[in-house]
N, C-alpha and C. Protein backbone atom coordinates (compact mmCIF):
# COMPACT_ATOMS: atom_id res chain seq x y z
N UNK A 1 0.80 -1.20 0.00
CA UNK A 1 0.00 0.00 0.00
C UNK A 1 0.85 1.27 0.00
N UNK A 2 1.93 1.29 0.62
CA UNK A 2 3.11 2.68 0.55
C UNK A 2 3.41 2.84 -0.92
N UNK A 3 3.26 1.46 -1.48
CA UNK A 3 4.27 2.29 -2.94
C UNK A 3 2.70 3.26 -3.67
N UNK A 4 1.70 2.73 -3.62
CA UNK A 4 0.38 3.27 -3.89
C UNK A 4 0.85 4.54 -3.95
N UNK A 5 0.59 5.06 -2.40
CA UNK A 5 0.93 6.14 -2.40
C UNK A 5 2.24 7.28 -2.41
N UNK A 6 3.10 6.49 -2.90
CA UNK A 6 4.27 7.25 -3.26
C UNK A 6 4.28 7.32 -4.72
N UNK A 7 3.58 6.89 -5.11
CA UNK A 7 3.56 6.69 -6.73
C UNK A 7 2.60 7.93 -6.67
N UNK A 8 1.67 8.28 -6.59
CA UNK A 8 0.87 9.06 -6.21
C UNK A 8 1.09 10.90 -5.80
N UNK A 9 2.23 10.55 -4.87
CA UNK A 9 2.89 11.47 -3.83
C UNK A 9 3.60 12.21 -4.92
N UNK A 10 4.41 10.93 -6.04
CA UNK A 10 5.57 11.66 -6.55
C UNK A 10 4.41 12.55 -8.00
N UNK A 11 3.11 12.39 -8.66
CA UNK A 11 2.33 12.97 -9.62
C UNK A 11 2.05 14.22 -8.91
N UNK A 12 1.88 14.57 -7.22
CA UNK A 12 1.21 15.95 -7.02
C UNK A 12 1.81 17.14 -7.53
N UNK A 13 2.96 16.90 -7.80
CA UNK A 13 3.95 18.42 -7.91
C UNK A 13 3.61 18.70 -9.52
N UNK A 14 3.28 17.41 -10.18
CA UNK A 14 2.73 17.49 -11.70
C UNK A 14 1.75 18.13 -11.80
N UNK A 15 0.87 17.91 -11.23
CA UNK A 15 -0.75 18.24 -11.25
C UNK A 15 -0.49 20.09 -10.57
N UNK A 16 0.75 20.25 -9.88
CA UNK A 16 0.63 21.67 -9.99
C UNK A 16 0.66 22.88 -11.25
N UNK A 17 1.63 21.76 -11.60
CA UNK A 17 2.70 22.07 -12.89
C UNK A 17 1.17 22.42 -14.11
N UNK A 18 0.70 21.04 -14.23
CA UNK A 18 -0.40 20.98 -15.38
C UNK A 18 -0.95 22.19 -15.08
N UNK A 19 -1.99 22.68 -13.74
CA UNK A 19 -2.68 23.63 -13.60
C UNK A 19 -2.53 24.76 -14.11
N UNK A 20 -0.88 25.32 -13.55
CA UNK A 20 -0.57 26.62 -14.23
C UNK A 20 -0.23 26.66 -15.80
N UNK A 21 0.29 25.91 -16.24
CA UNK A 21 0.64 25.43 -17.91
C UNK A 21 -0.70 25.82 -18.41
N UNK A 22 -1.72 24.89 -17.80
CA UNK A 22 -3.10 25.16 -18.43
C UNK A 22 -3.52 26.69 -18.44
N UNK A 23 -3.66 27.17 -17.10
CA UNK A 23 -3.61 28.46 -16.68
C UNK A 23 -3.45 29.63 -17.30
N UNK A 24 -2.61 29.35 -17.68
CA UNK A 24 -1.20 30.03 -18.72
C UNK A 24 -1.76 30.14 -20.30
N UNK A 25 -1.92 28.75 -21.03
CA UNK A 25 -2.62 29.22 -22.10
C UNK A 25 -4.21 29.82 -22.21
N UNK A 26 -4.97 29.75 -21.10
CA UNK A 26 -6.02 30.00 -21.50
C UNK A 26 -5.81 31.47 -20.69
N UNK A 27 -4.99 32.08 -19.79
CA UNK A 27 -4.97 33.34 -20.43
C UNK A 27 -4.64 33.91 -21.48
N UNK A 28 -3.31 33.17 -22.02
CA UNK A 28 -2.88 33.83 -23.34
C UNK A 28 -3.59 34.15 -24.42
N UNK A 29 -4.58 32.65 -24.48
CA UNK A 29 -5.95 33.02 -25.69
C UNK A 29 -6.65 34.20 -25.15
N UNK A 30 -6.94 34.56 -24.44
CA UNK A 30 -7.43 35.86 -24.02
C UNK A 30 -6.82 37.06 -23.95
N UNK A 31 -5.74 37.08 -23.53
CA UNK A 31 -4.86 38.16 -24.34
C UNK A 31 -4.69 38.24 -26.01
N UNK A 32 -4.62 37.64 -26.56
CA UNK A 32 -3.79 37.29 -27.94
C UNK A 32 -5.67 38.00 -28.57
N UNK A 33 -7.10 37.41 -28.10
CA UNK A 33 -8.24 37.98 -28.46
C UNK A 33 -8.27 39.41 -28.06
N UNK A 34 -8.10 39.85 -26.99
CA UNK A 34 -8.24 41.13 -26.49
C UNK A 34 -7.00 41.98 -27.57
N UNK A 35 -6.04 42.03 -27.94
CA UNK A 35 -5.28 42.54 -28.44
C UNK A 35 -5.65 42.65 -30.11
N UNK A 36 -6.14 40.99 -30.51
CA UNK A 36 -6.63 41.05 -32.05
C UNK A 36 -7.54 42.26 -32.46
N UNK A 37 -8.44 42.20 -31.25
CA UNK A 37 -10.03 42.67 -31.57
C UNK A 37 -10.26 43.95 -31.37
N UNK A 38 -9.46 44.70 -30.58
CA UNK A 38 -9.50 46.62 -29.81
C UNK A 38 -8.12 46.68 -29.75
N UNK A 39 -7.71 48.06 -30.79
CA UNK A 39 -6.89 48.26 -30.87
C UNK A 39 -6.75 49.30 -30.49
N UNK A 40 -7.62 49.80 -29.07
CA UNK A 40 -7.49 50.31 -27.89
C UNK A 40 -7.79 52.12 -28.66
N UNK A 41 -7.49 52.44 -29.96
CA UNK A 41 -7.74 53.92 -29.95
C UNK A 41 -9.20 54.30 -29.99
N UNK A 42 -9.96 54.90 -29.29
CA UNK A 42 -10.92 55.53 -29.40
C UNK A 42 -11.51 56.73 -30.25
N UNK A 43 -10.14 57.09 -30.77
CA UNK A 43 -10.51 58.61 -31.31
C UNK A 43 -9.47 58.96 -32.08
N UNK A 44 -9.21 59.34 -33.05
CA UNK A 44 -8.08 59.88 -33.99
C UNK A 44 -7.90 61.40 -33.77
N UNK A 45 -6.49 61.64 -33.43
CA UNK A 45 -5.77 62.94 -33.34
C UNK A 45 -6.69 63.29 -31.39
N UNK A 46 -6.90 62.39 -30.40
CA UNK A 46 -7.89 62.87 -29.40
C UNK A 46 -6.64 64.33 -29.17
N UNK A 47 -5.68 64.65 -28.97
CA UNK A 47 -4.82 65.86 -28.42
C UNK A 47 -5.47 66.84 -29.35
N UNK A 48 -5.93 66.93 -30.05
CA UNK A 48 -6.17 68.89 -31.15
C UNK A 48 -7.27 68.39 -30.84
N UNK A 49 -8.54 67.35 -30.89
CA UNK A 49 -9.40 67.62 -30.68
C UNK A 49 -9.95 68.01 -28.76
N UNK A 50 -8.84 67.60 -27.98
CA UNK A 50 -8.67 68.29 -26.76
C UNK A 50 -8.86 69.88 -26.89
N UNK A 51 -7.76 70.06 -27.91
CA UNK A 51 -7.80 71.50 -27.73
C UNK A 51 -8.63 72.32 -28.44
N UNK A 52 -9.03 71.57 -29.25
CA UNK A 52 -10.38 72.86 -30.43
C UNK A 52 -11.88 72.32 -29.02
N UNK A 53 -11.50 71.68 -28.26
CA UNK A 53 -12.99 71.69 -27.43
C UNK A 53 -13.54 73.07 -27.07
N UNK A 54 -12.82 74.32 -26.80
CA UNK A 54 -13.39 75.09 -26.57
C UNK A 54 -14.17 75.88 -27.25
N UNK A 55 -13.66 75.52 -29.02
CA UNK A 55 -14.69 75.86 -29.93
C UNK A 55 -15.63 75.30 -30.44
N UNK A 56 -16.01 73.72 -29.85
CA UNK A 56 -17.22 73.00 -30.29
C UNK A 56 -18.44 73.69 -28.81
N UNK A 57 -17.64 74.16 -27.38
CA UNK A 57 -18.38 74.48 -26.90
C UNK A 57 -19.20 75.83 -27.42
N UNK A 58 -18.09 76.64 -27.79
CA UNK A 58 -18.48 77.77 -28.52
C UNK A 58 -19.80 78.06 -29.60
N UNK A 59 -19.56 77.21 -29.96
CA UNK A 59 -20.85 76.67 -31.51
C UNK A 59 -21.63 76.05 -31.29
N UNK A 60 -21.67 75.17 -30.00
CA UNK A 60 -22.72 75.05 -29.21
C UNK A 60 -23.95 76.13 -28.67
N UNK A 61 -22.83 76.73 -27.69
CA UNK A 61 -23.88 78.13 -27.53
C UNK A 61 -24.22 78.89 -28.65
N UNK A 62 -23.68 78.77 -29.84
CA UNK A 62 -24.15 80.15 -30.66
C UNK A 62 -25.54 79.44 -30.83
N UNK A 63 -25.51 77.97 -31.21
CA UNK A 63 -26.11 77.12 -31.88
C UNK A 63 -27.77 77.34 -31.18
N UNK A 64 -27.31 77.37 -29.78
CA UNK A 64 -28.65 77.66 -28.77
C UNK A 64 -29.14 79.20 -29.23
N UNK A 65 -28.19 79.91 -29.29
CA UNK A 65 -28.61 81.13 -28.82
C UNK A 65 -29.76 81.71 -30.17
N UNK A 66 -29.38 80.79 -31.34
CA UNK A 66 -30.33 80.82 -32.43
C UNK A 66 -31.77 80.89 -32.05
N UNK A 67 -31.81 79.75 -31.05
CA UNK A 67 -33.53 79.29 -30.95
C UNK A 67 -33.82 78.77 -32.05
N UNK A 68 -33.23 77.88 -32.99
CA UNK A 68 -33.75 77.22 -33.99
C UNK A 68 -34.10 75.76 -33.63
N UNK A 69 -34.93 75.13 -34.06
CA UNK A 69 -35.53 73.94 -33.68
C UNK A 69 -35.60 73.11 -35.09
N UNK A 70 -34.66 72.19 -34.56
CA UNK A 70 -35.23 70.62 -35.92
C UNK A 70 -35.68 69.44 -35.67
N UNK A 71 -36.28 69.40 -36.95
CA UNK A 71 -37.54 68.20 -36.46
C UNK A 71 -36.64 67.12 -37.65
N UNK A 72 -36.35 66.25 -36.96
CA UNK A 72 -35.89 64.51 -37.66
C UNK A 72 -36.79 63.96 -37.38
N UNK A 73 -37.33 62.80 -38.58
CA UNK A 73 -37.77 62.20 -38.86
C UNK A 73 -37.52 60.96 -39.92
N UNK A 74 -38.04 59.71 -39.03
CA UNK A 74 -37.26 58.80 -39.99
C UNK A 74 -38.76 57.52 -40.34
N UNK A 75 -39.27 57.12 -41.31
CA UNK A 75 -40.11 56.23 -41.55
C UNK A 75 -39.08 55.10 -42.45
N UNK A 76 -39.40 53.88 -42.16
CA UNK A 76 -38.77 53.02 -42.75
C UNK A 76 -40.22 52.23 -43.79
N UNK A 77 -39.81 52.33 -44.91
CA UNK A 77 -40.45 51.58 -46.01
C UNK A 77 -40.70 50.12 -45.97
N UNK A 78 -39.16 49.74 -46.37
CA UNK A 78 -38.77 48.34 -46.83
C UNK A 78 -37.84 47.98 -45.93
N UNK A 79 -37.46 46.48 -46.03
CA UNK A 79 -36.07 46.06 -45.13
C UNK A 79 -35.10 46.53 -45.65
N UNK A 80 -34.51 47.88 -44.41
CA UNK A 80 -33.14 48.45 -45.02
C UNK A 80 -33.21 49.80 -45.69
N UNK A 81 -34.64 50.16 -45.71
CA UNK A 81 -34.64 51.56 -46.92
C UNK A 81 -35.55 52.07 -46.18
N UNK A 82 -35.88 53.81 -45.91
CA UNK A 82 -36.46 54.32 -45.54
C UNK A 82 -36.28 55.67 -46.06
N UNK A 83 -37.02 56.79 -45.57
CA UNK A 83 -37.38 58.18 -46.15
C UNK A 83 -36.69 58.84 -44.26
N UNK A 84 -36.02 59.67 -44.58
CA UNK A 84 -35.46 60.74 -43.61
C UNK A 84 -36.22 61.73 -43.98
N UNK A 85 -37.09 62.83 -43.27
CA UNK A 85 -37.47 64.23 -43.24
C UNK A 85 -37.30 65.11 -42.12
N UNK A 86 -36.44 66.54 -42.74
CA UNK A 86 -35.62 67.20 -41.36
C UNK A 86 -36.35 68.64 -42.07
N UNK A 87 -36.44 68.98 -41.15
CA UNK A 87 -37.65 70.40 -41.00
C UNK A 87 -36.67 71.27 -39.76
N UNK A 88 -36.35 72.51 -40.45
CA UNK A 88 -35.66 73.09 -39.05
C UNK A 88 -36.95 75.03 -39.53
N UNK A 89 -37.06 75.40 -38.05
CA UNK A 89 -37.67 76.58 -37.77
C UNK A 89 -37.05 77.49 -36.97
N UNK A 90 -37.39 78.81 -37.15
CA UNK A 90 -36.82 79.87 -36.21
C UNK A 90 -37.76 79.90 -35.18
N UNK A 91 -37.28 80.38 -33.87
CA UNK A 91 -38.17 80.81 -32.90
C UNK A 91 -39.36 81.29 -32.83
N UNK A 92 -39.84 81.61 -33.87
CA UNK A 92 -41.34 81.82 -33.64
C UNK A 92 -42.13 80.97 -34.37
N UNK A 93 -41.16 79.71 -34.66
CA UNK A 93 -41.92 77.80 -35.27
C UNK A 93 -42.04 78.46 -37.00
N UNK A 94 -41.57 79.81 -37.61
CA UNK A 94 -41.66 80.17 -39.13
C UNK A 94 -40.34 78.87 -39.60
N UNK A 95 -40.61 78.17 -40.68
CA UNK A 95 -40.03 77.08 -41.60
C UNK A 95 -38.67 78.07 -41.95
N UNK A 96 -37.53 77.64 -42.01
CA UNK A 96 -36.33 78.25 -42.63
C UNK A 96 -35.73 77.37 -43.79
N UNK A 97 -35.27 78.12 -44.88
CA UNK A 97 -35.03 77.78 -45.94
C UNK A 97 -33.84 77.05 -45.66
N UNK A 98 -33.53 75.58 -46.01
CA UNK A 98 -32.36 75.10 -46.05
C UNK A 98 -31.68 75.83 -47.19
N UNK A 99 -30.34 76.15 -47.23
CA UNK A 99 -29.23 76.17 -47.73
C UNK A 99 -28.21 74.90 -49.17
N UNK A 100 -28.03 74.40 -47.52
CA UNK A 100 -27.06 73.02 -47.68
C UNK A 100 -27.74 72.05 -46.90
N UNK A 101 -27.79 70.68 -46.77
CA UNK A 101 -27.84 70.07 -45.62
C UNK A 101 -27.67 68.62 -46.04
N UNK A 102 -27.13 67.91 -45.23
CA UNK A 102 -26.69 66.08 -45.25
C UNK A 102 -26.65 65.49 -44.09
N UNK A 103 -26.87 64.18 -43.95
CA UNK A 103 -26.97 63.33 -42.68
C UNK A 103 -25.68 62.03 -42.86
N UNK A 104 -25.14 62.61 -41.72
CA UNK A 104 -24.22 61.24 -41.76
C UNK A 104 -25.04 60.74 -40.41
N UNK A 105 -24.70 58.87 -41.45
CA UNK A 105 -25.23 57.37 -40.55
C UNK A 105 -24.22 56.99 -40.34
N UNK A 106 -23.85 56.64 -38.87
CA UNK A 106 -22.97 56.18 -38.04
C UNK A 106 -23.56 54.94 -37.15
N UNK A 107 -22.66 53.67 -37.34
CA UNK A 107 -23.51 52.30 -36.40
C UNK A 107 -22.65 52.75 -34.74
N UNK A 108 -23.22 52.95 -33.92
CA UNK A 108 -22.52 53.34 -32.54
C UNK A 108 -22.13 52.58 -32.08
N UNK A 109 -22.65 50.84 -32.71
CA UNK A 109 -22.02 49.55 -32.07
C UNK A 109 -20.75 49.33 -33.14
N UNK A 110 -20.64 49.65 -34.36
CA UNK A 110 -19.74 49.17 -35.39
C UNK A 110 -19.07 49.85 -36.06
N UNK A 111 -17.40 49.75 -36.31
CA UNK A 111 -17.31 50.65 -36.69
C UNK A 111 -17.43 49.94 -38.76
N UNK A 112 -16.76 50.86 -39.71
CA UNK A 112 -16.59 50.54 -41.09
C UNK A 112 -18.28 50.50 -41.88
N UNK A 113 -19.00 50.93 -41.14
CA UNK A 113 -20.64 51.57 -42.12
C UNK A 113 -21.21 52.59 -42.04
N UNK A 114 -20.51 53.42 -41.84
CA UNK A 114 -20.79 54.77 -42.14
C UNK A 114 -20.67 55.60 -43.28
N UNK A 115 -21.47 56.57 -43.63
CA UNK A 115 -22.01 56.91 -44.74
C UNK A 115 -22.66 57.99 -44.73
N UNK A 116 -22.71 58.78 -45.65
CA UNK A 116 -23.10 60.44 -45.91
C UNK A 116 -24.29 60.28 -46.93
N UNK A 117 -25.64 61.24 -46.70
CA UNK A 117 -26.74 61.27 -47.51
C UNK A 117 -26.90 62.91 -47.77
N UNK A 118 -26.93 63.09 -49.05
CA UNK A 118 -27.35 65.05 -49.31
C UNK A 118 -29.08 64.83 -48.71
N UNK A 119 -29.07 65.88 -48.24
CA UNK A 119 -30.86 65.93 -48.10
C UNK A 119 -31.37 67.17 -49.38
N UNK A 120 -32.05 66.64 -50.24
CA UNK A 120 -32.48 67.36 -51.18
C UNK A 120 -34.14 68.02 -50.68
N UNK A 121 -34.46 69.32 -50.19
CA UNK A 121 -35.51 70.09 -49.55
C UNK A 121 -35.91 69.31 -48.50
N UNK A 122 -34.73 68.65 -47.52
CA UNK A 122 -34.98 68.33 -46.37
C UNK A 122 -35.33 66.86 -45.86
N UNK A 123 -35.10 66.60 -47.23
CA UNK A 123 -35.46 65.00 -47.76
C UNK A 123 -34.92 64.38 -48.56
N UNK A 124 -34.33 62.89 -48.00
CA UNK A 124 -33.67 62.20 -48.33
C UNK A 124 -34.10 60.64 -48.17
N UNK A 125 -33.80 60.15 -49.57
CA UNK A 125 -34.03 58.75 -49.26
C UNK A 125 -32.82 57.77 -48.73
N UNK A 126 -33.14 56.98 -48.13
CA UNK A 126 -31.97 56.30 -47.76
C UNK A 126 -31.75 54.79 -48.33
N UNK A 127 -30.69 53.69 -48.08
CA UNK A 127 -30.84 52.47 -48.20
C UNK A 127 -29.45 52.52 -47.59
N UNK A 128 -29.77 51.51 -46.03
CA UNK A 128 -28.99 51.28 -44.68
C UNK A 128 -28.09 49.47 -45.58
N UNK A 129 -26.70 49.31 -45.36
CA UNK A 129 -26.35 48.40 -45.27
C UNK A 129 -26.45 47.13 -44.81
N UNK A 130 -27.47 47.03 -43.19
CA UNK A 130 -27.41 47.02 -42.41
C UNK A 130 -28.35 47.05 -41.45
N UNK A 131 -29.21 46.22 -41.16
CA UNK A 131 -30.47 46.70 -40.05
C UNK A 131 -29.77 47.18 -38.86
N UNK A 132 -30.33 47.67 -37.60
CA UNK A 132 -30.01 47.82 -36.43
C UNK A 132 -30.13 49.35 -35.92
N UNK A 133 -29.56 49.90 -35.11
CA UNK A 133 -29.49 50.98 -34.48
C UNK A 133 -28.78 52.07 -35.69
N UNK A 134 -28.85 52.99 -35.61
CA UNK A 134 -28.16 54.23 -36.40
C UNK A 134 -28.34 55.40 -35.50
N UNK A 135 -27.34 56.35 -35.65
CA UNK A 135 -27.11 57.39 -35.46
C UNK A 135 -27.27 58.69 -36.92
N UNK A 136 -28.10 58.77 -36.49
CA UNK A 136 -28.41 60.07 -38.10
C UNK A 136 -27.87 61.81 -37.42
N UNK A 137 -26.69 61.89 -37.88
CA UNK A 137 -26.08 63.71 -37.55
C UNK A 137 -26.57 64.40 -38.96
N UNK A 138 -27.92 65.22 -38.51
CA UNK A 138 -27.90 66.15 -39.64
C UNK A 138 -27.02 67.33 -39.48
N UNK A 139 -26.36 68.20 -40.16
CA UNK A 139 -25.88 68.90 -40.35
C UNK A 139 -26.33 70.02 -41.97
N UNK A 140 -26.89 70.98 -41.24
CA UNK A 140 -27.83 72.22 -42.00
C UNK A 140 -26.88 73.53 -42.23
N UNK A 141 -27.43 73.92 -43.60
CA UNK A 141 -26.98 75.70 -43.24
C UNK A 141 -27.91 76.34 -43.64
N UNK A 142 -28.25 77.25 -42.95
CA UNK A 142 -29.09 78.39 -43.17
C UNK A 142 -28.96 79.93 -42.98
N UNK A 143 -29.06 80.78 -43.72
CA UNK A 143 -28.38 82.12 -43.39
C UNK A 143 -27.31 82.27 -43.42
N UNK A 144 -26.64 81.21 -44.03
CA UNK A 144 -25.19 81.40 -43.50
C UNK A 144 -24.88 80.76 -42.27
N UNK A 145 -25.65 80.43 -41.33
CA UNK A 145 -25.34 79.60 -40.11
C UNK A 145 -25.63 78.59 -40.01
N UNK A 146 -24.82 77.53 -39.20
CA UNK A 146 -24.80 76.14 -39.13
C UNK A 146 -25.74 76.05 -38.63
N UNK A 147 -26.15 74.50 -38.10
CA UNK A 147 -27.06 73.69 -37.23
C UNK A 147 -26.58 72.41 -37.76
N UNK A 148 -27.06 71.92 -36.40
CA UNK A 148 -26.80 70.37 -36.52
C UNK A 148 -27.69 69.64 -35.49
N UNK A 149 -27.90 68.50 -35.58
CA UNK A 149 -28.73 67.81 -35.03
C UNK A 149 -28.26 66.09 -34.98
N UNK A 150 -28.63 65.42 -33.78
CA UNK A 150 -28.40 64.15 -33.97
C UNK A 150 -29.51 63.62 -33.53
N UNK A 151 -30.13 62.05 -34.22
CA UNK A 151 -31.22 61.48 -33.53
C UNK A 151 -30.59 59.88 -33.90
N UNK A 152 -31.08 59.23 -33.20
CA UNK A 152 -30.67 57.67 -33.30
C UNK A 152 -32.10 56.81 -33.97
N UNK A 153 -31.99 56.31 -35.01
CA UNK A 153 -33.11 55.57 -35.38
C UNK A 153 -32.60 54.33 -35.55
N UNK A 154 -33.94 53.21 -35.64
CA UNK A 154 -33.83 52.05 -35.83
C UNK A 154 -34.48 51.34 -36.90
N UNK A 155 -33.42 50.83 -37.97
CA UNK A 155 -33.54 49.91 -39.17
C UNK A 155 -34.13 48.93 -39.12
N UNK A 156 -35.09 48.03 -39.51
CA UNK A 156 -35.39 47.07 -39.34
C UNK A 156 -35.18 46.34 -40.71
């Protein structure tokens, strides 16, 4: 019965050994994924866009101080295609003449499908790559002054 357990005695220091070995690769697959998959930048050039922040705050307030109001709107047709309508007004709800204006679609879960639409009198047809969530940034001029707007719609 001793050799039993010396035979035994002499595998425990193995079975430590195995654990961490094992240990060991199945963190590595998890590193080696974490590293494939996020390549950790969030933001391109984030330092100048640090520093121009004080002029997105800037254009912010002018942006308020307009009192202009836009109305997004998104109806979906077909799978994947829908009609965008963006209506912007001055403070006393009178219709203002678009200028210029386009909507960029941004997936907030994905990046590589994003995409720019002209809005022709405020209206634009679309066709999404892509069902799911969207981010629609209109971006208007009127008078000579910007506006912009974001609304999140959903593709089906």
């Amino acid at each position: 019965m001793s050799t039993v357990l010396e035979r035994r005695d002499r595998l425990i220091p193995w079975y430590f050994v195995m654990f961490f070995v094992g240990l060991v690769v199945v963190l590595g697959g998890f590193v080696m994924i974490a590293v494939r998959t996020q390549t950790g930048v969030v933001t391109d050039h984030p330092y100048e866009k640090g520093l121009a922040y004080n002029k997105v705050v800037a254009a912010a307030a002018a942006q308020e101080a307009l009192g202009w109001k836009g109305g997004v709107e998104f109806t979906g047709t077909t799978a994947g295609k829908g009609t965008l309508q963006f209506t912007l007004t001055d403070k006393k709800g009178k219709p203002l003449a678009l200028e210029s204006a386009e909507v960029k679609f941004d997936r907030p879960t994905q990046a590589g499908h994003d995409f720019t639409v002209a809005l022709t009198k405020g209206r634009a047809e679309v066709t999404f790559p892509e069902a799911g969530l969207w981010e629609a940034r209109v971006f208007a001029v009127s008078g000579g002054k910007p506006y912009q707007q974001a609304k999140r719609v959903v593709v089906e």
